[in-house]
C-alpha atoms as a PDB file:
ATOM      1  CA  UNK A   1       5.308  -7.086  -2.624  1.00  0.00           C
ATOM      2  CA  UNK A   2       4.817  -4.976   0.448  1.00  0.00           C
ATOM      3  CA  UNK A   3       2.097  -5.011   3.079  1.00  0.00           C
ATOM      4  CA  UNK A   4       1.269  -1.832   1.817  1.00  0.00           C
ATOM      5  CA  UNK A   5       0.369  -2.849  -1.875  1.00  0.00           C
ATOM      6  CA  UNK A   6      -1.662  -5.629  -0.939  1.00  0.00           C
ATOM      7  CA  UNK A   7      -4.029  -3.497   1.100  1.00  0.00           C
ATOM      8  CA  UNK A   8      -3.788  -1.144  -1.645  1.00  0.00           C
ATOM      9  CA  UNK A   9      -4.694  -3.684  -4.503  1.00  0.00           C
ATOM     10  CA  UNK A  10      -7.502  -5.076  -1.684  1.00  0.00           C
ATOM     11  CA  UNK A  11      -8.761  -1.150  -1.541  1.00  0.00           C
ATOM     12  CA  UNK A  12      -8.664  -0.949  -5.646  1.00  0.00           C
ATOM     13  CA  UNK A  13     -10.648  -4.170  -5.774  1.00  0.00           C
ATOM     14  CA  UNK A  14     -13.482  -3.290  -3.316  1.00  0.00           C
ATOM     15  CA  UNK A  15     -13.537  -0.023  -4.817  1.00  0.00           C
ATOM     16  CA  UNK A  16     -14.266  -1.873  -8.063  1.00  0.00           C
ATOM     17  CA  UNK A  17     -17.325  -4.205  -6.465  1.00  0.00           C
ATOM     18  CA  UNK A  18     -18.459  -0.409  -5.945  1.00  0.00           C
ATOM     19  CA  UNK A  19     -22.208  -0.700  -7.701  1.00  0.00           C
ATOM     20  CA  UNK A  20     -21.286   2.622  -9.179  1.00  0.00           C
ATOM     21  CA  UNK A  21     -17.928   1.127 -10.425  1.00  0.00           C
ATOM     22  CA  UNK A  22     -17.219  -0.385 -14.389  1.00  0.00           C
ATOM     23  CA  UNK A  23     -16.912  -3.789 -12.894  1.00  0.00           C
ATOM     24  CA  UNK A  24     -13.821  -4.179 -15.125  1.00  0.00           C
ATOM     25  CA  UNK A  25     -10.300  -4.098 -14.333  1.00  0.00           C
ATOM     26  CA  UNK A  26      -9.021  -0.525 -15.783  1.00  0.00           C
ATOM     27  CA  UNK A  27     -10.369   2.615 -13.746  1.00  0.00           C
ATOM     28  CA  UNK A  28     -11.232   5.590 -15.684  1.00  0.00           C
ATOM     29  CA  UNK A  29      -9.416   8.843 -15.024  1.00  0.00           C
ATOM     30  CA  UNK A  30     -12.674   9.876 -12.693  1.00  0.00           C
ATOM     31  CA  UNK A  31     -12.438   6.900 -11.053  1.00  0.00           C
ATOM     32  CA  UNK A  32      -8.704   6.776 -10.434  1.00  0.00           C
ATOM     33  CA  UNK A  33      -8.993  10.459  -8.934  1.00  0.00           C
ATOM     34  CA  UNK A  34     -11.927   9.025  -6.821  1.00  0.00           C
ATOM     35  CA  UNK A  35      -9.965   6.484  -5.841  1.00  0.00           C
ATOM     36  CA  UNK A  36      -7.509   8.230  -5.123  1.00  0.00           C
ATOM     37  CA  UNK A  37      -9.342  11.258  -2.981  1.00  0.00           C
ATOM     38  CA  UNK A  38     -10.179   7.781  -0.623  1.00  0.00           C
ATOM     39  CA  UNK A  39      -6.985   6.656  -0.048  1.00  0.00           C
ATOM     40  CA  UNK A  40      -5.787  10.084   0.636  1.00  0.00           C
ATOM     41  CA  UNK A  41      -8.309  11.017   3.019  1.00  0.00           C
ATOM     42  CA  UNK A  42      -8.535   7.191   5.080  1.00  0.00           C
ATOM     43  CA  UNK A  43      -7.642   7.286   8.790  1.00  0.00           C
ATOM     44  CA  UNK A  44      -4.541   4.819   8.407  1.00  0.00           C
ATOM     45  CA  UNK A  45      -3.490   4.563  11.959  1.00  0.00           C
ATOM     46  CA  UNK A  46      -5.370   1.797  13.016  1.00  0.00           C
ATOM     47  CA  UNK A  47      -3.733  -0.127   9.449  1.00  0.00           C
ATOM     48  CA  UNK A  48      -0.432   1.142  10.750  1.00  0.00           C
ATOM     49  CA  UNK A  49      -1.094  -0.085  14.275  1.00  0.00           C
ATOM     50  CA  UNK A  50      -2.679  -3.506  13.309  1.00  0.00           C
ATOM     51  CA  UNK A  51       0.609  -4.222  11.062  1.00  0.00           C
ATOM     52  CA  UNK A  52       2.744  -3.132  13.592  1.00  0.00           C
ATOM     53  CA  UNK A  53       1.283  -5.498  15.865  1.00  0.00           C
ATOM     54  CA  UNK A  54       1.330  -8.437  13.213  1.00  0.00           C
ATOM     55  CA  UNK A  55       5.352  -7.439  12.837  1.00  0.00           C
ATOM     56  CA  UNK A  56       5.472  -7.501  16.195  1.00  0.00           C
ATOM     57  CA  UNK A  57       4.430 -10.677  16.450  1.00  0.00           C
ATOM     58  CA  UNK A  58       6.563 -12.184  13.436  1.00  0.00           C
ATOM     59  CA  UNK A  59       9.923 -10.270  13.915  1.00  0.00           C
ATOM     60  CA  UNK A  60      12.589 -10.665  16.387  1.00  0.00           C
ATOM     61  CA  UNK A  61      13.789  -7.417  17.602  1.00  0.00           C
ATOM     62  CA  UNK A  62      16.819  -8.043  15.941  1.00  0.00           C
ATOM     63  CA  UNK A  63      15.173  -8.626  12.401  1.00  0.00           C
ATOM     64  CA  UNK A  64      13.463  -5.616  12.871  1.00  0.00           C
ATOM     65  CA  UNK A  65      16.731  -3.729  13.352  1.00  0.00           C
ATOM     66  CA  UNK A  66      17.648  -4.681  10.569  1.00  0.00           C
ATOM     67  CA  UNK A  67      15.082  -3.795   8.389  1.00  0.00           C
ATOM     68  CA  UNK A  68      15.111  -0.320   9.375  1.00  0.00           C
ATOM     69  CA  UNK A  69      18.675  -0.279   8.906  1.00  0.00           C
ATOM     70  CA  UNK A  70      18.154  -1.312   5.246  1.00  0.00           C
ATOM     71  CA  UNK A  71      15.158   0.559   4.475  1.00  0.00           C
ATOM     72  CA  UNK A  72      17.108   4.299   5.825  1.00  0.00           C
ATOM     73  CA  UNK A  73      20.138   3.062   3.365  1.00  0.00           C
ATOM     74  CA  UNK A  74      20.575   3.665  -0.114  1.00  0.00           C
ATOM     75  CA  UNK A  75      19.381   0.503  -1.499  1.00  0.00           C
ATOM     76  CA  UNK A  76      16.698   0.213   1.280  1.00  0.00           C
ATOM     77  CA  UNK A  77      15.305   4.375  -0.223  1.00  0.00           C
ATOM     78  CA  UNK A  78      15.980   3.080  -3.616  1.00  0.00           C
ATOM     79  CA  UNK A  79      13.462  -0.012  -3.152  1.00  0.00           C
ATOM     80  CA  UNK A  80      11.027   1.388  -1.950  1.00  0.00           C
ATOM     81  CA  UNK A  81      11.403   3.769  -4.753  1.00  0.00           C
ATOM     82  CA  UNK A  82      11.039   1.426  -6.997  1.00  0.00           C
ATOM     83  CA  UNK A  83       7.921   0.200  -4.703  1.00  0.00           C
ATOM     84  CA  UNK A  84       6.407   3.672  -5.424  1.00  0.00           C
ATOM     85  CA  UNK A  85       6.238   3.687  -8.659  1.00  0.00           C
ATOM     86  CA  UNK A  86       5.417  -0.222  -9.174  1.00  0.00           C
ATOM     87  CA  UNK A  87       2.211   1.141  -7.240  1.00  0.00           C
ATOM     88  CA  UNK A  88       1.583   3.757  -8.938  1.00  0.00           C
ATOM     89  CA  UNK A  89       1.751   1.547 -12.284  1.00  0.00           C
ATOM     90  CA  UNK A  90      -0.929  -0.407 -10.845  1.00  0.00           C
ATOM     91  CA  UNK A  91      -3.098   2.384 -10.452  1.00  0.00           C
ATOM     92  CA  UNK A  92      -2.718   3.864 -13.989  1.00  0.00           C
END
């Protein structure tokens, strides 16, 4: 799983602790299309800058390289594809 999904799934569940919220696991359709207004409007630059700094920290340069390589291939567009719409399973 992706950096991205988990702070995803971590934005689903405090959405769900929401006092306003079911409490269960399945959103309903107003609650997805809350959910979703959120994540569409949320400043993510200082996400994208805090994981960039963790990467920076964990990668080489050269592992990094490759990664990009992979991810602007094929197989690298066709994961995260796949990535897409694993997400998009998880939120209905």
């Amino acid at each position: 799983m992706r950096t991205d999904q988990f702070a995803v799934q971590g934005a689903l569940g405090v959405y769900l602790m929401k006092r306003d919220a079911t409490g269960g696991d399945v959103l309903t359709d107003a609650q997805r299309r809350d959910f979703l207004r959120c994540l569409e409007g949320a400043d993510t630059s200082s996400v994208n800058r805090a994981l960039a700094n963790v990467l920076d920290r964990q990668l080489s340069h050269d592992e990094m390289q490759r990664a990009l390589t992979f991810y602007n291939s094929s197989a690298g567009v066709k994961q995260v594809q796949r990535e897409m719409v694993e997400a998009q399973k998880m939120l209905g």
